[in-house]
C-alpha atoms as a PDB file:
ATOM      1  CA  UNK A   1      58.169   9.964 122.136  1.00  0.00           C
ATOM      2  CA  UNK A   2      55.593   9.947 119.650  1.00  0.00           C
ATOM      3  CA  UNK A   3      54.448   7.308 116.732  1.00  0.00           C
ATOM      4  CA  UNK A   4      57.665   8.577 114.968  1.00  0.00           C
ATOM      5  CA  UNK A   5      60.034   6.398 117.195  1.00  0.00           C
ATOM      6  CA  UNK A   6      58.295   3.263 117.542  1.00  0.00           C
ATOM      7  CA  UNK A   7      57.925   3.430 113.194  1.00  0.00           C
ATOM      8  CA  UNK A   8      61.930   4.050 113.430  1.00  0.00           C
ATOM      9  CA  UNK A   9      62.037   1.024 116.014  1.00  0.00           C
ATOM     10  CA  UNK A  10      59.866  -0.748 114.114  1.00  0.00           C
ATOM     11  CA  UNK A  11      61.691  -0.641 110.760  1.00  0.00           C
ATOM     12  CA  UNK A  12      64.542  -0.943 112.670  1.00  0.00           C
ATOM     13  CA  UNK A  13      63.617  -4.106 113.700  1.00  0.00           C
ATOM     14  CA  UNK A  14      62.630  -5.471 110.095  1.00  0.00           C
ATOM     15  CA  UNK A  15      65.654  -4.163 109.063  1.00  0.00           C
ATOM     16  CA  UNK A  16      67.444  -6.399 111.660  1.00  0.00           C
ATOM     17  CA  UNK A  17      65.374  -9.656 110.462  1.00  0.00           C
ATOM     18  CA  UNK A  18      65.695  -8.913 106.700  1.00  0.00           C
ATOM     19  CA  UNK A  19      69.772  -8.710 107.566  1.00  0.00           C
ATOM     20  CA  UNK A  20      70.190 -11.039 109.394  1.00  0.00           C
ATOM     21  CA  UNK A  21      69.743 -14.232 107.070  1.00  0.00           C
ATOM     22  CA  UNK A  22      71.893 -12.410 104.674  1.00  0.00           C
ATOM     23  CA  UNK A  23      74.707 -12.088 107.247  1.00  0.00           C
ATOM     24  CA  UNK A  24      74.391 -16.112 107.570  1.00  0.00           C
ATOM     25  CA  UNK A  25      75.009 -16.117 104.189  1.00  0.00           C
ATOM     26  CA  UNK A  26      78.937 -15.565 104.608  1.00  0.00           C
ATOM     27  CA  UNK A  27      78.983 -12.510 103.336  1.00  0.00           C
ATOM     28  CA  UNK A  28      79.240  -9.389 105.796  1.00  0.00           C
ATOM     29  CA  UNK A  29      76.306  -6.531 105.442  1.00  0.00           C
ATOM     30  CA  UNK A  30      77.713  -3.055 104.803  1.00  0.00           C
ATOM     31  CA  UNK A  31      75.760  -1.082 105.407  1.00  0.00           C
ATOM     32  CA  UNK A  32      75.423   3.001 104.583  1.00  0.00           C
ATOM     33  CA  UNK A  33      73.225   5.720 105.325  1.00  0.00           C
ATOM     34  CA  UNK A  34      72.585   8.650 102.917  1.00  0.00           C
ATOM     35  CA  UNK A  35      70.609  11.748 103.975  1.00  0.00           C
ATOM     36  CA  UNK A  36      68.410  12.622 100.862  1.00  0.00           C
ATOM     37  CA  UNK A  37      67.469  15.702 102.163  1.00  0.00           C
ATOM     38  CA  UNK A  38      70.358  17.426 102.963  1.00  0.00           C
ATOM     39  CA  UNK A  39      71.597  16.196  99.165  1.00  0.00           C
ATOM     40  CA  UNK A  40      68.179  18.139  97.696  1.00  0.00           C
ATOM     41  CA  UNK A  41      69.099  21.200  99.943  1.00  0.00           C
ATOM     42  CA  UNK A  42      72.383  21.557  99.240  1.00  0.00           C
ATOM     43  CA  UNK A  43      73.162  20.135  95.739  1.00  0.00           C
ATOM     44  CA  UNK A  44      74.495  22.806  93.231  1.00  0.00           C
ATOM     45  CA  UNK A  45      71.855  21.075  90.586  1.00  0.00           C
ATOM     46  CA  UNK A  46      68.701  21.500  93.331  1.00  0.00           C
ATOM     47  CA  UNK A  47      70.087  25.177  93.756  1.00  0.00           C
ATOM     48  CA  UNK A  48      70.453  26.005  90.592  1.00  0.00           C
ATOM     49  CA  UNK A  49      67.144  24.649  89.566  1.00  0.00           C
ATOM     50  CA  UNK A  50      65.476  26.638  92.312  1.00  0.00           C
ATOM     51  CA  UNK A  51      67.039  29.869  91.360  1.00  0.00           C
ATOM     52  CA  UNK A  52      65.748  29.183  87.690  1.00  0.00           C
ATOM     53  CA  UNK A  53      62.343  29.013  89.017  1.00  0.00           C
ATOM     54  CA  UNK A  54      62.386  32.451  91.338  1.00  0.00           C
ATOM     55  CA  UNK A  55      63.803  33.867  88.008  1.00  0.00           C
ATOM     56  CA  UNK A  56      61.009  32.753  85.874  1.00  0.00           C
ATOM     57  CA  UNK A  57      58.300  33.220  88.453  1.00  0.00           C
ATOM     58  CA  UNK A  58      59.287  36.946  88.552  1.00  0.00           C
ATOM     59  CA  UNK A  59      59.070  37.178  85.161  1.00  0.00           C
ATOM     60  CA  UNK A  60      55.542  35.910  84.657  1.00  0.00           C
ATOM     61  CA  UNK A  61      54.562  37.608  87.862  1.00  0.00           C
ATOM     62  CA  UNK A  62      55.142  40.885  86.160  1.00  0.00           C
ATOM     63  CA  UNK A  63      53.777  39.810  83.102  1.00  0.00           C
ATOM     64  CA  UNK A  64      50.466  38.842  85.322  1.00  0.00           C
ATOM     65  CA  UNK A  65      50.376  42.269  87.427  1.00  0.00           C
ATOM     66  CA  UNK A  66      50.607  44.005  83.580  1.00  0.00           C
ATOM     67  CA  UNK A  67      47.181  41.886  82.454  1.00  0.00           C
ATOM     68  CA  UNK A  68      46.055  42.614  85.939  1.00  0.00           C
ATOM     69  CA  UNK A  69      46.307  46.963  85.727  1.00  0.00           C
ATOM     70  CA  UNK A  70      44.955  46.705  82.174  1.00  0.00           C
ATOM     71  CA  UNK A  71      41.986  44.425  83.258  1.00  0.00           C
ATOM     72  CA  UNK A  72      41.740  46.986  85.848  1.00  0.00           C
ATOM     73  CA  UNK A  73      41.974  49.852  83.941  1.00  0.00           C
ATOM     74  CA  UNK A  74      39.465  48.174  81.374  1.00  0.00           C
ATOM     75  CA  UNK A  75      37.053  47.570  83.830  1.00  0.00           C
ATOM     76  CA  UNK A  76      36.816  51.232  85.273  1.00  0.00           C
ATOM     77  CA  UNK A  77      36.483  52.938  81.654  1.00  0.00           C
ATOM     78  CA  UNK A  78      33.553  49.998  81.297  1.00  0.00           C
ATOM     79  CA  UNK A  79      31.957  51.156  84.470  1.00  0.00           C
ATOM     80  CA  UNK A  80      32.504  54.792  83.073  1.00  0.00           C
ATOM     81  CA  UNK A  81      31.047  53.569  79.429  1.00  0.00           C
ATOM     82  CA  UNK A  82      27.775  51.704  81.297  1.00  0.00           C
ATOM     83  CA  UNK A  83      25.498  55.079  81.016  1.00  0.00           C
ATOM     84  CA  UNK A  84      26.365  56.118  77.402  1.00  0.00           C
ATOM     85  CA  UNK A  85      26.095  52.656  76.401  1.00  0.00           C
ATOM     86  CA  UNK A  86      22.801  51.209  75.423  1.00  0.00           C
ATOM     87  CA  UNK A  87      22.553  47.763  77.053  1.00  0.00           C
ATOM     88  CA  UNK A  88      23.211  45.248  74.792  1.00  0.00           C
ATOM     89  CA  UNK A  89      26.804  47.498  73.651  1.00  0.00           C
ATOM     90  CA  UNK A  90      27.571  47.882  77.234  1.00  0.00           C
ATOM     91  CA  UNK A  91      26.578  43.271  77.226  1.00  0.00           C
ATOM     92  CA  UNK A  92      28.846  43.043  74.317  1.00  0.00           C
ATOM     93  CA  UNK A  93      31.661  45.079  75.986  1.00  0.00           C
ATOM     94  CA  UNK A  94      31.304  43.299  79.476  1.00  0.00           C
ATOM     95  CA  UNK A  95      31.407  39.996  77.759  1.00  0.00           C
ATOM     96  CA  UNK A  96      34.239  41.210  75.537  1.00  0.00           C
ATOM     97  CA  UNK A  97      36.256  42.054  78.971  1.00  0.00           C
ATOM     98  CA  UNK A  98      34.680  38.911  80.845  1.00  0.00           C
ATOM     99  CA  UNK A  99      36.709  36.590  78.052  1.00  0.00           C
ATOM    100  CA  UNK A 100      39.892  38.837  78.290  1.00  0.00           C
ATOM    101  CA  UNK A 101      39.278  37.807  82.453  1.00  0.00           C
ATOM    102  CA  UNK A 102      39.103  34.326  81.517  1.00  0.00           C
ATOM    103  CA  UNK A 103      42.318  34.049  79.033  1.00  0.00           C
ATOM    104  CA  UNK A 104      44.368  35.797  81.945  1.00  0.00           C
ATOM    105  CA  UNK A 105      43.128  33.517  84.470  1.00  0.00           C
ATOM    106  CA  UNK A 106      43.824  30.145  81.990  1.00  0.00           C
ATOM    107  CA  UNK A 107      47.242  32.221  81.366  1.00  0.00           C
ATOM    108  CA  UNK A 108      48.437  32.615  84.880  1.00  0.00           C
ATOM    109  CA  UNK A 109      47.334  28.446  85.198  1.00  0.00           C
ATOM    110  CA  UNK A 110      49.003  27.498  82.512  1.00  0.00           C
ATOM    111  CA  UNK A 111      52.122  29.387  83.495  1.00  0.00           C
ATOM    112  CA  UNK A 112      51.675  27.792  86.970  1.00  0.00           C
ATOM    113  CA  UNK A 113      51.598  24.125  85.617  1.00  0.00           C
ATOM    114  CA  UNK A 114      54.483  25.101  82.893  1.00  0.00           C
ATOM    115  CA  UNK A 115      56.841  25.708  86.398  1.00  0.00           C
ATOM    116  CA  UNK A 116      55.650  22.891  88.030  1.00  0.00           C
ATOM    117  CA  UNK A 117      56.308  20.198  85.332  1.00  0.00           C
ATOM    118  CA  UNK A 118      59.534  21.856  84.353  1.00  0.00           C
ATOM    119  CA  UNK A 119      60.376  21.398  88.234  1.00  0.00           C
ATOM    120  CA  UNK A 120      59.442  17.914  88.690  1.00  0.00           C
ATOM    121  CA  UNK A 121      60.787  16.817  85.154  1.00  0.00           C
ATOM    122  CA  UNK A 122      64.249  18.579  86.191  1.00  0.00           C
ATOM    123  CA  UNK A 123      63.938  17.124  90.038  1.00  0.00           C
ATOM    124  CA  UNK A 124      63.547  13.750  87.699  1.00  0.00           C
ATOM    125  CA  UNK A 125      66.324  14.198  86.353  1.00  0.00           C
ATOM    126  CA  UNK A 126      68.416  14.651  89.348  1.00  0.00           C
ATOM    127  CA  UNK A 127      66.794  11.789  90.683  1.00  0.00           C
ATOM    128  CA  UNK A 128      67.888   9.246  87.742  1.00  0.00           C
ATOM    129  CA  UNK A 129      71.423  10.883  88.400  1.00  0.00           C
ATOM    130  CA  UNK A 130      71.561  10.692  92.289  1.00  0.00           C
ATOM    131  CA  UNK A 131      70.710   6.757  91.820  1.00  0.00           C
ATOM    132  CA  UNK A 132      73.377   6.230  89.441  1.00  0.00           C
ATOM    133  CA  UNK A 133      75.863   7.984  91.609  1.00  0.00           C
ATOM    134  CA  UNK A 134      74.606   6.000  94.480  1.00  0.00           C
ATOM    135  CA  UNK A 135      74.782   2.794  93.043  1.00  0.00           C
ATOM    136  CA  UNK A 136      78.203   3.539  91.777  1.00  0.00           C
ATOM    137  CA  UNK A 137      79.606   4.130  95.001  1.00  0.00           C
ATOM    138  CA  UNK A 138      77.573   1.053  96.195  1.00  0.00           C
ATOM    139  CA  UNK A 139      79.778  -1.238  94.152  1.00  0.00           C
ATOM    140  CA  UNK A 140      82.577   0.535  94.843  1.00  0.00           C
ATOM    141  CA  UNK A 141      82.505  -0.140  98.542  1.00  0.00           C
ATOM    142  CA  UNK A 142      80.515  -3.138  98.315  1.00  0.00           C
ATOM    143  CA  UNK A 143      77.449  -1.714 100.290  1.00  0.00           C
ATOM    144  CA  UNK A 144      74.805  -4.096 100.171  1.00  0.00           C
ATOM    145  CA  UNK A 145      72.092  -1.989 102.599  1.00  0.00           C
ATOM    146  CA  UNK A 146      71.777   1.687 102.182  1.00  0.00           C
ATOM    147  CA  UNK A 147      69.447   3.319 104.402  1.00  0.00           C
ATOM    148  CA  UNK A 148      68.047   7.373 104.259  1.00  0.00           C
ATOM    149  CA  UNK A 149      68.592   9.144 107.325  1.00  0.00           C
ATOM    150  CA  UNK A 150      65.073   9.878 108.064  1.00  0.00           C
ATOM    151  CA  UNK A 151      64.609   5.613 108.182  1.00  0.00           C
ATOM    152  CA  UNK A 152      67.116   5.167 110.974  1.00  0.00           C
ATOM    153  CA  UNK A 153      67.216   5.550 114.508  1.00  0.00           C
ATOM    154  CA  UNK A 154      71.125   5.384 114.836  1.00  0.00           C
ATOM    155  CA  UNK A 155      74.181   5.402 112.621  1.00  0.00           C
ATOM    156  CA  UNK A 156      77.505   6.181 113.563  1.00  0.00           C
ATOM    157  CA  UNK A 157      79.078   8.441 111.537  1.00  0.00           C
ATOM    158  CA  UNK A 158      81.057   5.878 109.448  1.00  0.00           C
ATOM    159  CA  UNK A 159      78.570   4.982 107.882  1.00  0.00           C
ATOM    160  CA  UNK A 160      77.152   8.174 106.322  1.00  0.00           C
ATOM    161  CA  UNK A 161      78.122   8.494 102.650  1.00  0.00           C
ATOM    162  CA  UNK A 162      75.944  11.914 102.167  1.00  0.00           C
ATOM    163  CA  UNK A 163      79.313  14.303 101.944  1.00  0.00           C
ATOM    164  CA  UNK A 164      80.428  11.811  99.053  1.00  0.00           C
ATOM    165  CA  UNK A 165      77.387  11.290  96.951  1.00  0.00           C
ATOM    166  CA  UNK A 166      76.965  15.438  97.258  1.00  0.00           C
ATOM    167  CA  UNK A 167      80.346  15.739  96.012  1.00  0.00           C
ATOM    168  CA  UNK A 168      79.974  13.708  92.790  1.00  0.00           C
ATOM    169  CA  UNK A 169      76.358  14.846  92.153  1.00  0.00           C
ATOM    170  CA  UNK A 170      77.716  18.260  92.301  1.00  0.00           C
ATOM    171  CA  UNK A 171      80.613  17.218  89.958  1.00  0.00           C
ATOM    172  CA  UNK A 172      78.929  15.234  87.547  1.00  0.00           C
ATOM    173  CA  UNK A 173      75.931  17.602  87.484  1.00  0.00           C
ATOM    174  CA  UNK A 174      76.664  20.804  88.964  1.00  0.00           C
ATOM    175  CA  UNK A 175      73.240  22.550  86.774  1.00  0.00           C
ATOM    176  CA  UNK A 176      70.410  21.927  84.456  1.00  0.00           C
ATOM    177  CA  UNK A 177      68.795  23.992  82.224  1.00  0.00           C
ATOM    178  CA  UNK A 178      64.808  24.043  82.675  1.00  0.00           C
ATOM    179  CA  UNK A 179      62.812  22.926  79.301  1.00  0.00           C
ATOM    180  CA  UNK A 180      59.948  24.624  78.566  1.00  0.00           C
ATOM    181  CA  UNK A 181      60.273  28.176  80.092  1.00  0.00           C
ATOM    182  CA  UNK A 182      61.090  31.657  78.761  1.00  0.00           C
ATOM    183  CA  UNK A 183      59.980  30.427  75.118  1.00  0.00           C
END
């Protein structure tokens, strides 16, 4: 038993002190647990999202190894050109394929950053969704304490609400196209 349970107990605990007052309050704690992470591993939305990204990251990968074989290619005729060149041609030609290096290189960055923003902006999205969804069902069942998964050390099965927020998240937003790619 590592520093895992005794943060579990801990919270546990806090939890416990925090909901207790509240229960002297007359009104009964409901409580709920949600497990975020099986909701981001099997959503429709997260999936669909995901397979997006393979898609484009195949595409740019092949569009990369292209740049990569002609920089190749480049380079050997350079290395071919270097003794019927007189130097400052074969400088001007180095430095000619040098930039074409660099442009490939800011390329395969910016396409890199391009599928990481489009990710986190469409993980955002999900996010704002999920919490609405969440909240929803809050008031519908008049939860006042929902707890993730990872947070607790017990809950019986009662009191999971994962299957149901899954359900509607995959109803209400079952995919979402990624802005910014394949322009």
């Amino acid at each position: 038993m590592g520093n895992g349970f005794f943060s579990r107990l801990l919270l546990g605990a806090m939890v416990l002190f925090v909901a207790l007052p509240a229960a002297a309050q007359d009104e009964p704690i409901k409580i709920a647990i949600i497990d975020i992470e099986a909701i981001r591993l099997h959503a429709a939305v997260v999936k669909d999202i995901r397979s997006q990204i393979v898609k484009f990251r195949k595409v740019y990968q092949a569009l990369i190894q292209k740049e990569e074989e002609e920089l190749r290619n480049a380079n050997q005729e350079l290395a071919r050109k270097r003794a019927i060149l007189s130097p400052e041609a074969f400088s001007e030609e180095r430095r000619k394929w040098e930039q074409r290096l660099a442009n490939v290189q800011r390329m395969v960055q910016t396409r890199k950053q391009d599928l990481d923003k489009a990710q986190g902006e469409a993980m955002n999205k999900v996010e704002g969704v999920l919490n609405g969804i969440v909240l929803e069902l809050a008031k519908e069942k008049g939860l006042n304490l929902i707890l993730r998964k990872n947070q607790t050390v017990l809950g019986a099965k009662s009191l999971h609400i994962t299957k149901e927020v899954l359900k509607r998240l995959d109803k209400k937003l079952p995919s979402l196209k990624l802005a910014g790619l394949g322009e």
